[in-house]
N, C-alpha and C. Protein backbone atom coordinates (compact mmCIF):
# COMPACT_ATOMS: atom_id res chain seq x y z
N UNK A 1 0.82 -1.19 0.00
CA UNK A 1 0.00 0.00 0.00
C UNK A 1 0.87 1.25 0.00
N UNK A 2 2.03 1.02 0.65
CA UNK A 2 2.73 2.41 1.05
C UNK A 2 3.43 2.62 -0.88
N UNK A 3 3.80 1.46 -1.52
CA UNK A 3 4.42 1.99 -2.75
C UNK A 3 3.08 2.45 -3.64
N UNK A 4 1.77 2.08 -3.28
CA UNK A 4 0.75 2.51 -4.43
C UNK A 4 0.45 4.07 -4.17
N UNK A 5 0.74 4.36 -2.65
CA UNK A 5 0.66 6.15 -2.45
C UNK A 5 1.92 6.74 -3.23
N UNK A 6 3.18 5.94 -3.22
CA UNK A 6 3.96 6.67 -3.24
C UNK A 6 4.16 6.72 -5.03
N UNK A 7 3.33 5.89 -5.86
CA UNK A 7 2.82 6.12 -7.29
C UNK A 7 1.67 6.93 -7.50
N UNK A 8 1.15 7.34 -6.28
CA UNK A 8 0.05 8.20 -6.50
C UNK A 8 0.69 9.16 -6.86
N UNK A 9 1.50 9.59 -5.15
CA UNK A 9 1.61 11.07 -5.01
C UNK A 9 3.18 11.60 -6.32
N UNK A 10 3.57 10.54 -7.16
CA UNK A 10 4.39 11.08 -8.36
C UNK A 10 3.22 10.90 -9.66
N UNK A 11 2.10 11.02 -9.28
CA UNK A 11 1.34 10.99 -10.63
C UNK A 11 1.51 9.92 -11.45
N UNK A 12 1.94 8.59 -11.33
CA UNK A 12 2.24 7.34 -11.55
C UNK A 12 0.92 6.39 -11.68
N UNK A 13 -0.13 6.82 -11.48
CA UNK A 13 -1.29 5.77 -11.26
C UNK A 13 -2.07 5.75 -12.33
N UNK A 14 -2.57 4.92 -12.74
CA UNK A 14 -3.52 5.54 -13.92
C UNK A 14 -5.11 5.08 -13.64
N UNK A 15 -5.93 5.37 -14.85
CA UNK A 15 -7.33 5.27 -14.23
C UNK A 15 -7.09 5.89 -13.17
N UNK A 16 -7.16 7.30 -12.85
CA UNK A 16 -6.83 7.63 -11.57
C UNK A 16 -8.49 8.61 -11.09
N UNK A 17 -9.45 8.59 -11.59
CA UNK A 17 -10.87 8.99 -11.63
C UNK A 17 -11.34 7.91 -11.93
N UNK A 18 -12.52 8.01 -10.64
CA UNK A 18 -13.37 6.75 -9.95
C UNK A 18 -14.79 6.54 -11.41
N UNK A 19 -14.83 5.86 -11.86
CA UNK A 19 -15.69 5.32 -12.88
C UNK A 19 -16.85 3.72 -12.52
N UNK A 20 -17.63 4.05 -13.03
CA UNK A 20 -18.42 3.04 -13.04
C UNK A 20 -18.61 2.16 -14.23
N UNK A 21 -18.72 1.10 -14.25
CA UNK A 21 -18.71 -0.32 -15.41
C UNK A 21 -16.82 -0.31 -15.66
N UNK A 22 -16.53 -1.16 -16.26
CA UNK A 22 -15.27 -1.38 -16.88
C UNK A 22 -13.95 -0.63 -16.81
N UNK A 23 -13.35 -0.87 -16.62
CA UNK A 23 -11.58 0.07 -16.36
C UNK A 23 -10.87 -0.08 -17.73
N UNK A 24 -10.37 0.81 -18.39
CA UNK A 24 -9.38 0.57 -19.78
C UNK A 24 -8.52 -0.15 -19.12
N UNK A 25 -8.05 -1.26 -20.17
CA UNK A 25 -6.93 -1.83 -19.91
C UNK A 25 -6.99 -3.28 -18.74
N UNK A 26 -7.57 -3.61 -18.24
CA UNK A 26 -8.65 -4.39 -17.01
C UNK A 26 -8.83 -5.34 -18.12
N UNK A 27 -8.81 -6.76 -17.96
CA UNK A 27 -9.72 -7.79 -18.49
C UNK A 27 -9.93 -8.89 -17.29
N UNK A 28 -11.30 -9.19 -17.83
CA UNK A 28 -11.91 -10.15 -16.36
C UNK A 28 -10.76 -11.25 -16.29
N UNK A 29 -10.23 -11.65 -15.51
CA UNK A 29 -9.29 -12.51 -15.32
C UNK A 29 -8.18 -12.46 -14.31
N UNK A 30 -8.19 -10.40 -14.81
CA UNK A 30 -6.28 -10.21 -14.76
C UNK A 30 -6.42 -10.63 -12.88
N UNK A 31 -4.77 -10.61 -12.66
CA UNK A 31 -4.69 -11.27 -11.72
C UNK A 31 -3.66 -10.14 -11.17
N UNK A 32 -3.77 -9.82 -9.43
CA UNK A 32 -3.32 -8.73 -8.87
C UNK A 32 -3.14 -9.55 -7.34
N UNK A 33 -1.35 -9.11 -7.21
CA UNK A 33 -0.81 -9.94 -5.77
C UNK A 33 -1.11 -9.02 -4.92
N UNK A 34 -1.24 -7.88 -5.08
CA UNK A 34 -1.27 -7.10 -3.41
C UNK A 34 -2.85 -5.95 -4.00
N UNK A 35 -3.00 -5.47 -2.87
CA UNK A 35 -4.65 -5.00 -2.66
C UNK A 35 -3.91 -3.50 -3.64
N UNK A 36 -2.79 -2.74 -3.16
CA UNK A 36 -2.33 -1.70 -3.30
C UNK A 36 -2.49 -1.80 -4.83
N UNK A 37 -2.05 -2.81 -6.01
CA UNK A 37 -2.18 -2.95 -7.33
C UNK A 37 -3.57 -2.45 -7.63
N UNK A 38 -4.31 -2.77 -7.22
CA UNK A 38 -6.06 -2.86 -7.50
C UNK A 38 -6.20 -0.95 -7.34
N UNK A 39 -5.28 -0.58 -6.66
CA UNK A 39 -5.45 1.31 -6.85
C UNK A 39 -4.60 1.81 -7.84
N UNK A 40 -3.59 1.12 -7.33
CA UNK A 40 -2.19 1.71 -8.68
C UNK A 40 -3.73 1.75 -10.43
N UNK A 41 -4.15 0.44 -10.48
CA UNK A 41 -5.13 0.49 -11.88
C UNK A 41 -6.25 0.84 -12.02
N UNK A 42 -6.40 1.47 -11.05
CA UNK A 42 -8.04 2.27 -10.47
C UNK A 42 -8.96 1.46 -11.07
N UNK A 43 -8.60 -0.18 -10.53
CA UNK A 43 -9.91 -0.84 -10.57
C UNK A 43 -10.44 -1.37 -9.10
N UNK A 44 -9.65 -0.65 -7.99
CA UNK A 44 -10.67 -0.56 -6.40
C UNK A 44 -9.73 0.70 -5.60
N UNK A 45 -10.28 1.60 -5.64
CA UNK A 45 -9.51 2.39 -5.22
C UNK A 45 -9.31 2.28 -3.21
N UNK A 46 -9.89 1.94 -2.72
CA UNK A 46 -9.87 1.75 -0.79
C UNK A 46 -8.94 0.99 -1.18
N UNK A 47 -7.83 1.23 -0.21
CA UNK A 47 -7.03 0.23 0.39
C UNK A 47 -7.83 -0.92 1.46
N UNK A 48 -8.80 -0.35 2.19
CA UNK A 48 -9.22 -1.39 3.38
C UNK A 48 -10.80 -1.26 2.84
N UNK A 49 -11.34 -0.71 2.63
CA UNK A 49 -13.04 -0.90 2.33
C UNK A 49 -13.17 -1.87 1.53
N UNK A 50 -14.35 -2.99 1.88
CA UNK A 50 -14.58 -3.93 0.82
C UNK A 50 -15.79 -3.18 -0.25
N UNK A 51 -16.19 -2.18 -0.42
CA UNK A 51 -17.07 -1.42 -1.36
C UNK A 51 -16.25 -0.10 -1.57
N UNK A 52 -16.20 0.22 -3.07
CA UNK A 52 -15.31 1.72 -2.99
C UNK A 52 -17.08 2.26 -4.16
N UNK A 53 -16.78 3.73 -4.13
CA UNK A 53 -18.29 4.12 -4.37
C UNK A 53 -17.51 5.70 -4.98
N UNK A 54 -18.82 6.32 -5.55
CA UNK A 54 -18.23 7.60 -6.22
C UNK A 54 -19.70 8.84 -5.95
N UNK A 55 -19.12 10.23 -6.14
CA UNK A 55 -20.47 10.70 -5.87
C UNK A 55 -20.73 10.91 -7.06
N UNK A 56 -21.85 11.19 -7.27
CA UNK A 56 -21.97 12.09 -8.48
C UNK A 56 -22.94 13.24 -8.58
N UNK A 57 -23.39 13.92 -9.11
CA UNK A 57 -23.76 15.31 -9.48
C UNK A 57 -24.33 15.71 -8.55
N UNK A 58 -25.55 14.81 -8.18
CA UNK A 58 -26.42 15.08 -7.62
C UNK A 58 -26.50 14.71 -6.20
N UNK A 59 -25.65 14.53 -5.98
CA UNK A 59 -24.72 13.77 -4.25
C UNK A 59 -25.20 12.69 -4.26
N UNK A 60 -25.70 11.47 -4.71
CA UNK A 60 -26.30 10.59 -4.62
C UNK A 60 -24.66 9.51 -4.91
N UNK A 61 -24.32 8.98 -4.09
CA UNK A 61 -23.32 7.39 -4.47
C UNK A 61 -23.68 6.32 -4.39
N UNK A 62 -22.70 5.99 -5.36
CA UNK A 62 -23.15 4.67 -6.50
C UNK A 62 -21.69 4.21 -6.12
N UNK A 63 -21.82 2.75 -6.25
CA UNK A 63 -20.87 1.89 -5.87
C UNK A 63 -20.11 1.23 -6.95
N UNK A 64 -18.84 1.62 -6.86
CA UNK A 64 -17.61 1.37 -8.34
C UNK A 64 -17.45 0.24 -8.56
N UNK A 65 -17.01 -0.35 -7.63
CA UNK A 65 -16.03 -2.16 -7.28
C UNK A 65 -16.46 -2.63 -5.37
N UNK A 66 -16.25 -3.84 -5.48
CA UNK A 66 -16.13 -4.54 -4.64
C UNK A 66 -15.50 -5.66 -4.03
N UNK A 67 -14.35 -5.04 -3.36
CA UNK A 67 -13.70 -6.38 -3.28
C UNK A 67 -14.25 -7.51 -2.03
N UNK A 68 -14.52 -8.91 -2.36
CA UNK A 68 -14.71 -9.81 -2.30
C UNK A 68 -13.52 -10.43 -1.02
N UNK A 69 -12.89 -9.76 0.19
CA UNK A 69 -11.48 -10.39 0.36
C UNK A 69 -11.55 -11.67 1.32
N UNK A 70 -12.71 -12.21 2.05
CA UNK A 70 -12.84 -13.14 2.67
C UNK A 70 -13.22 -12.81 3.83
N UNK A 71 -13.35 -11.61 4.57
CA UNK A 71 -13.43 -11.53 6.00
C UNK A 71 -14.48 -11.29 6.22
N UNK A 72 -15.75 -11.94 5.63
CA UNK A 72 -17.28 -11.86 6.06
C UNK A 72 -17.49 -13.03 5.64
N UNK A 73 -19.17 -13.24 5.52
CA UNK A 73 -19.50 -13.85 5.53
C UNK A 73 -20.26 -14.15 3.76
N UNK A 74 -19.24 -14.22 2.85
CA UNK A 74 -19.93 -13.32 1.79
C UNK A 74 -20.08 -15.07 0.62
N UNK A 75 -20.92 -15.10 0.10
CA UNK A 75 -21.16 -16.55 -0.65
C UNK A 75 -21.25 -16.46 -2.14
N UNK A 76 -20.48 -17.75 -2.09
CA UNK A 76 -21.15 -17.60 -4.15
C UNK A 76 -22.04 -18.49 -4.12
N UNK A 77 -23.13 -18.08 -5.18
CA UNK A 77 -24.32 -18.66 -5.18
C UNK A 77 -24.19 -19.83 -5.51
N UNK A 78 -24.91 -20.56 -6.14
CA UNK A 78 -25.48 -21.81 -6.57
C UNK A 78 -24.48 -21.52 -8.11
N UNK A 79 -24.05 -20.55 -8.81
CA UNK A 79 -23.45 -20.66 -9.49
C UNK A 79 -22.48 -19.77 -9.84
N UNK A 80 -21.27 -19.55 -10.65
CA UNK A 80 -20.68 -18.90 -10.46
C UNK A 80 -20.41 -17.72 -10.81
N UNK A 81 -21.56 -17.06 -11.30
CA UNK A 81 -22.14 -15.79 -11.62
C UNK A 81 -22.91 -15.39 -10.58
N UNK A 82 -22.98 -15.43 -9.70
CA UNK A 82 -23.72 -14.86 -8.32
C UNK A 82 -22.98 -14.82 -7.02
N UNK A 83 -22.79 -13.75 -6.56
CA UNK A 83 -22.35 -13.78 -4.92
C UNK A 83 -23.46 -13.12 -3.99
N UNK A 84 -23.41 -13.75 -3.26
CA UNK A 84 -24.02 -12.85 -1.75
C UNK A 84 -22.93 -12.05 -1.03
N UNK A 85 -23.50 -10.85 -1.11
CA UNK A 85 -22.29 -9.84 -0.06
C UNK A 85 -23.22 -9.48 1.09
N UNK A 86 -22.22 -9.31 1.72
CA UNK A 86 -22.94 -8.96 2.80
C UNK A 86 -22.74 -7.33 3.47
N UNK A 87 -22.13 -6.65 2.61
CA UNK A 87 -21.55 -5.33 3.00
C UNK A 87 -20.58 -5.25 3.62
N UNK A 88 -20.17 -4.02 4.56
CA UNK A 88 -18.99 -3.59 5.02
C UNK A 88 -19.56 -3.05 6.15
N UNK A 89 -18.43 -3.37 7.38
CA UNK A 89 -18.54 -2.28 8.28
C UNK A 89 -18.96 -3.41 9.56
N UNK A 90 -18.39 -3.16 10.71
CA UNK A 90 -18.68 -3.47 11.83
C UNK A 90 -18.82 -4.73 12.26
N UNK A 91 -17.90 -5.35 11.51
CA UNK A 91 -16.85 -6.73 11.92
C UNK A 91 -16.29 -6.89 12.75
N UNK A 92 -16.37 -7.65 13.96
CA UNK A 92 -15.31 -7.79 15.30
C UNK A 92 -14.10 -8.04 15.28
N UNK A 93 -14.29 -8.73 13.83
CA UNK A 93 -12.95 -9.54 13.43
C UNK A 93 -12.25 -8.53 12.97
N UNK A 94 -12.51 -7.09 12.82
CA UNK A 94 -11.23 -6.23 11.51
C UNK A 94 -11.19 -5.18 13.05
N UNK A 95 -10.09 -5.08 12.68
CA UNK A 95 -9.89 -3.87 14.06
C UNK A 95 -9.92 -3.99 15.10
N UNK A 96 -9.70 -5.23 15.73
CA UNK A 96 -10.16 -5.30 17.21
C UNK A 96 -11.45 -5.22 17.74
N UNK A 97 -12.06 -4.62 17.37
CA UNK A 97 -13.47 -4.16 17.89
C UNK A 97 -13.78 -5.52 19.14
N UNK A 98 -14.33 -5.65 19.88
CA UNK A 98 -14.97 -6.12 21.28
C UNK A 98 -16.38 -7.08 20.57
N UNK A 99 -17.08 -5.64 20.42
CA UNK A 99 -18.61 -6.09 20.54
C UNK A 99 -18.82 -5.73 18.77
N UNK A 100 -20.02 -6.80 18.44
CA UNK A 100 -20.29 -6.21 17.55
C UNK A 100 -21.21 -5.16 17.15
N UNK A 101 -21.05 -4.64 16.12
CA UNK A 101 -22.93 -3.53 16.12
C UNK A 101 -23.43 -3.84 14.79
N UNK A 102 -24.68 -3.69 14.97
CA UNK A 102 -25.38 -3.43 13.46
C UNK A 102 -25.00 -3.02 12.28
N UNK A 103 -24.62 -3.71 10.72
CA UNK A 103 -24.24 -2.54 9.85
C UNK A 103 -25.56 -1.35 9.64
N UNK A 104 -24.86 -0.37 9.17
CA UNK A 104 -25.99 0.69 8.96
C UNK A 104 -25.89 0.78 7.16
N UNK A 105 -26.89 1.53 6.89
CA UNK A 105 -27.49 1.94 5.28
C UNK A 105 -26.81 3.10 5.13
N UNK A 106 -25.52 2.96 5.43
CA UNK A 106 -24.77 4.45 4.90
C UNK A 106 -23.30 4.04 4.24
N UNK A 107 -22.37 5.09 3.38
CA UNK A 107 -21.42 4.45 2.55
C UNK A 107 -21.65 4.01 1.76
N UNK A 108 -20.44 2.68 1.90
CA UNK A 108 -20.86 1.51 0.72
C UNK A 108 -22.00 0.95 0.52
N UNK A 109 -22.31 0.54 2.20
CA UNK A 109 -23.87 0.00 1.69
C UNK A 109 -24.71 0.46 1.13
N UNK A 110 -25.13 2.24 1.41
CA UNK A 110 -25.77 3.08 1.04
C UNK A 110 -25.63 3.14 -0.77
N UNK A 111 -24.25 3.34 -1.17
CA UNK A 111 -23.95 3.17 -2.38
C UNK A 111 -24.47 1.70 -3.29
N UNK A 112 -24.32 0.59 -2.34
CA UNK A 112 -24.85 -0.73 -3.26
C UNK A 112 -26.32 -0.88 -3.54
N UNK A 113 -27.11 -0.17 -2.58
CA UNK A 113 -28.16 -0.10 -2.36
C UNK A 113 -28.82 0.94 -3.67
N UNK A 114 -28.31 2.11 -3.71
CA UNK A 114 -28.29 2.45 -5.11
C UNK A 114 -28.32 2.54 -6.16
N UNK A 115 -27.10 1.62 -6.07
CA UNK A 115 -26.43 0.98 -7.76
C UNK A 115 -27.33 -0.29 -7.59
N UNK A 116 -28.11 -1.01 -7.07
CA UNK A 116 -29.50 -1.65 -7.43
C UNK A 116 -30.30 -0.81 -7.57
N UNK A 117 -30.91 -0.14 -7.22
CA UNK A 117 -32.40 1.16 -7.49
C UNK A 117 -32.53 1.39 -9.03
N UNK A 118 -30.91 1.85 -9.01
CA UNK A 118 -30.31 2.50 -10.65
C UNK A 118 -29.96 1.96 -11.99
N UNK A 119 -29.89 0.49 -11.66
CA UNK A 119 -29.75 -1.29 -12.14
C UNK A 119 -28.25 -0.25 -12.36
N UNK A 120 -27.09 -0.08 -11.24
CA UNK A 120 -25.54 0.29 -12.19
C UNK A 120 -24.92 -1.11 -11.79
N UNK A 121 -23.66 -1.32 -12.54
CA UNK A 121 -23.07 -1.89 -12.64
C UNK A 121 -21.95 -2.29 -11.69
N UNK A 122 -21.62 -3.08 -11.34
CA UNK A 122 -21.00 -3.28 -9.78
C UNK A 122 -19.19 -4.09 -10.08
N UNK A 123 -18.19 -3.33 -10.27
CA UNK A 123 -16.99 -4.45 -10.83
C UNK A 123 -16.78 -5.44 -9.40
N UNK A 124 -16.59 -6.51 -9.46
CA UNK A 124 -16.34 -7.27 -8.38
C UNK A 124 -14.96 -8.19 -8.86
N UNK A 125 -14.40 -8.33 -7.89
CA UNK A 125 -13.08 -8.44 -7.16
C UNK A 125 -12.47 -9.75 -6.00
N UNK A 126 -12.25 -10.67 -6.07
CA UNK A 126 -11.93 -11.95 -5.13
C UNK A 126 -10.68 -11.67 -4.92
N UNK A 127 -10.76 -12.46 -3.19
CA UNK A 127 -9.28 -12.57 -3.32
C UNK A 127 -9.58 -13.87 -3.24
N UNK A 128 -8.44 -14.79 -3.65
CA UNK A 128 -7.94 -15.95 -4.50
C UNK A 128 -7.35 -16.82 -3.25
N UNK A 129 -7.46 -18.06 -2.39
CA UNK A 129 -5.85 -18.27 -2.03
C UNK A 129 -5.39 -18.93 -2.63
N UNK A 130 -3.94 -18.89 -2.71
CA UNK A 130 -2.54 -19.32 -3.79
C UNK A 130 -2.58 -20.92 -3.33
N UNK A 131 -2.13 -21.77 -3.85
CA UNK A 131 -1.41 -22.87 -3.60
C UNK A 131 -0.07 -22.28 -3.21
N UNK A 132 0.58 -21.63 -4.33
CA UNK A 132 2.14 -21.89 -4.14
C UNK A 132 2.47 -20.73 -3.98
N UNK A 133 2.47 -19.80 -3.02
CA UNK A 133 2.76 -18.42 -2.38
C UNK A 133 3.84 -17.70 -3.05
N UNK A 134 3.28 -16.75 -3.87
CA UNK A 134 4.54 -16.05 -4.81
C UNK A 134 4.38 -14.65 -4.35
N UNK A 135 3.58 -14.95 -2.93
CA UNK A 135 3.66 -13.17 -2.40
C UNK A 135 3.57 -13.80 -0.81
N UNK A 136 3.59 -12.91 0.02
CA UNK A 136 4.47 -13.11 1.57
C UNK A 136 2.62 -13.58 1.89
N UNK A 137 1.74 -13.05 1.22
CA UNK A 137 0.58 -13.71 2.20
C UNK A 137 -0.15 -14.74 1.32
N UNK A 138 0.18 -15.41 0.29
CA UNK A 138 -0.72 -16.56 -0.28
C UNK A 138 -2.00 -16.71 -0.76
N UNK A 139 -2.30 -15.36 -1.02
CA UNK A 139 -3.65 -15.24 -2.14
C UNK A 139 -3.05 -13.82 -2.71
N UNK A 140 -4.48 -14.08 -4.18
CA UNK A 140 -3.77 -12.92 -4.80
C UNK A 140 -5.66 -12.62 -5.02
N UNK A 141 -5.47 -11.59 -5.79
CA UNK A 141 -6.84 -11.11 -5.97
C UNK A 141 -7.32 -11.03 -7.98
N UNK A 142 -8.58 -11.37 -8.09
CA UNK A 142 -8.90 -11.73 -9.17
C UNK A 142 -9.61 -10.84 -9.89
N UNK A 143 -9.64 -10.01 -10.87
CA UNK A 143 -10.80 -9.44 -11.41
C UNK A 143 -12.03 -9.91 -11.90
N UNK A 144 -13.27 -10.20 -11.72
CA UNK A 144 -14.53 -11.41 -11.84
C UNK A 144 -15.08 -10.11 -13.04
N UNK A 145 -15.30 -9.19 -13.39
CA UNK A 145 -16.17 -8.66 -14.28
C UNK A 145 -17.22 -7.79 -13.41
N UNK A 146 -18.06 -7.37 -14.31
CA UNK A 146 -19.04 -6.78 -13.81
C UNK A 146 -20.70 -7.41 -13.30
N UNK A 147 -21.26 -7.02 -12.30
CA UNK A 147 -22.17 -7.67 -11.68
C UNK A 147 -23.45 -6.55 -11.45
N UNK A 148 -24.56 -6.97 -11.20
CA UNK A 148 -25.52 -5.92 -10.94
C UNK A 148 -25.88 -6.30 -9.75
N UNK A 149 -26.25 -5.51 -8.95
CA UNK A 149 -27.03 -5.64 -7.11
C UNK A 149 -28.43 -6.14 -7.74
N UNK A 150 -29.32 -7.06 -7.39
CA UNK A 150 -30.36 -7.58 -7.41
C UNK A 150 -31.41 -7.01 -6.36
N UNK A 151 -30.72 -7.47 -5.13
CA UNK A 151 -31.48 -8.15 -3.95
C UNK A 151 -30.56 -7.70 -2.72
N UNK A 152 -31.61 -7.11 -1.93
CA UNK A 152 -31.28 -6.64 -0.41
C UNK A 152 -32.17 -6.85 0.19
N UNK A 153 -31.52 -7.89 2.03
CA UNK A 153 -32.13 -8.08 2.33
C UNK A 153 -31.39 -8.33 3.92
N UNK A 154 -32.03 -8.23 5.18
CA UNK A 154 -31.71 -8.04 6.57
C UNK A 154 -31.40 -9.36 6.91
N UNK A 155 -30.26 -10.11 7.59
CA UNK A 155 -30.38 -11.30 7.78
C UNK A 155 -29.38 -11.49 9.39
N UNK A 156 -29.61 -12.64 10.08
CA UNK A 156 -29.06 -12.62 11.42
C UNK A 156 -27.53 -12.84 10.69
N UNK A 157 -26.34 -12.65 11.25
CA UNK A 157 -25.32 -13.03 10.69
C UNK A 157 -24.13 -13.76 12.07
N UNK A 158 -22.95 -14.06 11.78
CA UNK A 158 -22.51 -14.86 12.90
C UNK A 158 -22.30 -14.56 14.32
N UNK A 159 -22.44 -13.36 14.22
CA UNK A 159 -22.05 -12.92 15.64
C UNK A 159 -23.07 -12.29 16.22
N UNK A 160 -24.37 -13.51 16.22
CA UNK A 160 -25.73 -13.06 16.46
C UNK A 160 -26.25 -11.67 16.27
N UNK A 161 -26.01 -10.97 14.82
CA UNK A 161 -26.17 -9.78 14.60
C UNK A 161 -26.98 -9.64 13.22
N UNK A 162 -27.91 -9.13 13.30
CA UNK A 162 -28.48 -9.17 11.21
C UNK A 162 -27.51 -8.80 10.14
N UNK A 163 -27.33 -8.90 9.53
CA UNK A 163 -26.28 -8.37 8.19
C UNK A 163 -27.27 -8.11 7.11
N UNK A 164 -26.80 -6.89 6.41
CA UNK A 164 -27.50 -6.73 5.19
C UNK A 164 -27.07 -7.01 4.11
N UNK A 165 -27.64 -7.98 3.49
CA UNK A 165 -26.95 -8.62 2.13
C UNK A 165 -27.55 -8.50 1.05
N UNK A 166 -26.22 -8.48 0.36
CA UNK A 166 -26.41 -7.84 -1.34
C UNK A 166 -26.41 -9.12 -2.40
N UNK A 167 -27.35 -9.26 -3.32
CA UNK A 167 -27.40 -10.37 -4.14
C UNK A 167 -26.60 -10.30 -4.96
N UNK A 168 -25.22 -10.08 -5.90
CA UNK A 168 -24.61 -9.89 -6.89
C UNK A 168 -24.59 -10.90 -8.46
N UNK A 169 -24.90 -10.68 -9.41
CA UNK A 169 -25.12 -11.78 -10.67
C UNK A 169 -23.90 -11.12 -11.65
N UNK A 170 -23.30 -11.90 -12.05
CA UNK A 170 -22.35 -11.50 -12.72
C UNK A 170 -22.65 -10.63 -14.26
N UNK A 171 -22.25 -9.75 -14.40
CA UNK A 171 -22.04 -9.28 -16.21
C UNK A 171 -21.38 -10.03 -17.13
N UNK A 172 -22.04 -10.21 -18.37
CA UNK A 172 -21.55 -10.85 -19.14
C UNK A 172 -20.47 -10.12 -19.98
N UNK A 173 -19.87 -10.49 -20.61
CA UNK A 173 -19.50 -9.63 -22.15
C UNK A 173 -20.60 -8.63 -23.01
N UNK A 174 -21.84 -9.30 -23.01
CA UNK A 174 -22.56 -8.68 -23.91
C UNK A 174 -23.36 -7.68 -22.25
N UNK A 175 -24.40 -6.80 -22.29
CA UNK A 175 -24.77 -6.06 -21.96
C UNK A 175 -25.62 -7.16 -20.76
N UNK A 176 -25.96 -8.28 -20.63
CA UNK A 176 -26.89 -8.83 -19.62
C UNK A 176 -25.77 -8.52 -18.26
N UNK A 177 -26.43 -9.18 -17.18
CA UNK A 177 -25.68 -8.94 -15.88
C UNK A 177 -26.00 -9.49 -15.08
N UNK A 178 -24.65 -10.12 -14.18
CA UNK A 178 -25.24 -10.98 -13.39
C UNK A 178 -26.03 -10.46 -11.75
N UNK A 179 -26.25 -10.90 -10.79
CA UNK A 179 -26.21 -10.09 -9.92
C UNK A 179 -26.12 -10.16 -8.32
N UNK A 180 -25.93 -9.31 -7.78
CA UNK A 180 -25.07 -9.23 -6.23
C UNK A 180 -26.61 -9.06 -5.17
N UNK A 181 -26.60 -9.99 -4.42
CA UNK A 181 -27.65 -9.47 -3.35
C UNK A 181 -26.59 -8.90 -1.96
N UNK A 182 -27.30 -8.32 -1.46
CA UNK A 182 -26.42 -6.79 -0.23
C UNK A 182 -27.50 -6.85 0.92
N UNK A 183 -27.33 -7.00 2.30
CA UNK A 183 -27.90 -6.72 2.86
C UNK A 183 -26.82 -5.98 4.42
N UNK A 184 -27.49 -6.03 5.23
CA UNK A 184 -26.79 -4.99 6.50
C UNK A 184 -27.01 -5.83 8.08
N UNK A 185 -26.07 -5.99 8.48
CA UNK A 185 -25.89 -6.57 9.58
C UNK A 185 -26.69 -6.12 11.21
N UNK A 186 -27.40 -6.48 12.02
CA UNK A 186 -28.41 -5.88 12.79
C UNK A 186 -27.99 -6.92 13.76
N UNK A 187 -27.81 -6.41 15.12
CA UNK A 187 -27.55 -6.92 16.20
C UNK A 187 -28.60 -7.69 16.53
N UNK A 188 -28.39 -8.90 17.23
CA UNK A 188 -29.86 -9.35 17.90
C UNK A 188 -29.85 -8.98 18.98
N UNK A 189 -31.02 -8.65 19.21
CA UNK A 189 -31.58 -7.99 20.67
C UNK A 189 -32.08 -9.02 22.07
């Protein structure tokens, strides 16, 4: 991360304005060892957010990319054009945090929630793990294409808390799309 700032701040980055659908130069496949790459090609610009989002005119955000990195509870469907996300935010597991809390409908989520309303286009992002470790932590991260938000919906999640999850269906080549269900995490009471 520290060399992708330090290609920022020499004007070194490209795609360097947050866009929605497709990145020049990006093909579904390419394959990226560290999270910091995925900004260097402004195809996820957060270093730590699993949703990066953009405003636009009208202050309303819409959600760019999503990376996929493992630390939820997030599923691929029944096939492999569909994930369940479950959003961002208020994981016990990232940060130390103690207790958990509810996710809320703001941010990313707020943004995925959106980019379904708006049918936009959602780039999604895995991380991979390696068999044969050609980087110090043993996954690398995948570019999957573009996906549309479907489906949001409130659900209990592991740390007896609701999560709000996002349906995701993958984009094809041609203009169809697959898509992401999103929902938000809610404490049980």
């Amino acid at each position: 991360m520290r060399a992708a700032r330090v290609l920022e701040s020499l004007g070194k980055s490209v795609n360097t304005s947050k866009q929605i659908g497709h990145v020049s130069g990006i093909e579904v496949g390419d394959e990226f060892l560290w999270r910091g790459e995925l900004s260097i090609v402004g195809l996820h610009h957060g270093f730590q957010r699993g949703i990066d989002c953009m405003k636009l005119i009208n202050d309303k955000i819409m959600a760019t990319s999503i990376v996929d990195s493992g630390r939820y509870e997030n599923a691929v469907g029944i096939t492999s054009d569909k994930l369940i996300y479950c959003g961002e935010g208020e994981n016990p597991d990232i940060g130390g945090r103690k207790k958990p809390n509810d996710q809320k409908l703001v941010g990313g989520n707020l943004a995925l929630k959106n980019s379904m309303d708006d049918k936009m286009p959602v780039r999604v992002i895995h991380r991979v793990i390696r068999r044969f470790n050609n980087n110090y932590c043993g996954y690398k991260f995948v570019y999957d294409g573009l996906y549309r938000v479907t489906e949001f919906w409130k659900e209990k999640g592991k740390f007896a808390s609701s999560n709000g999850r996002r349906k995701t269906d993958l984009v094809t080549a041609g203009n169809s799309f697959g898509e992401v269900r999103n929902g938000l995490m809610d404490i049980a009471t």
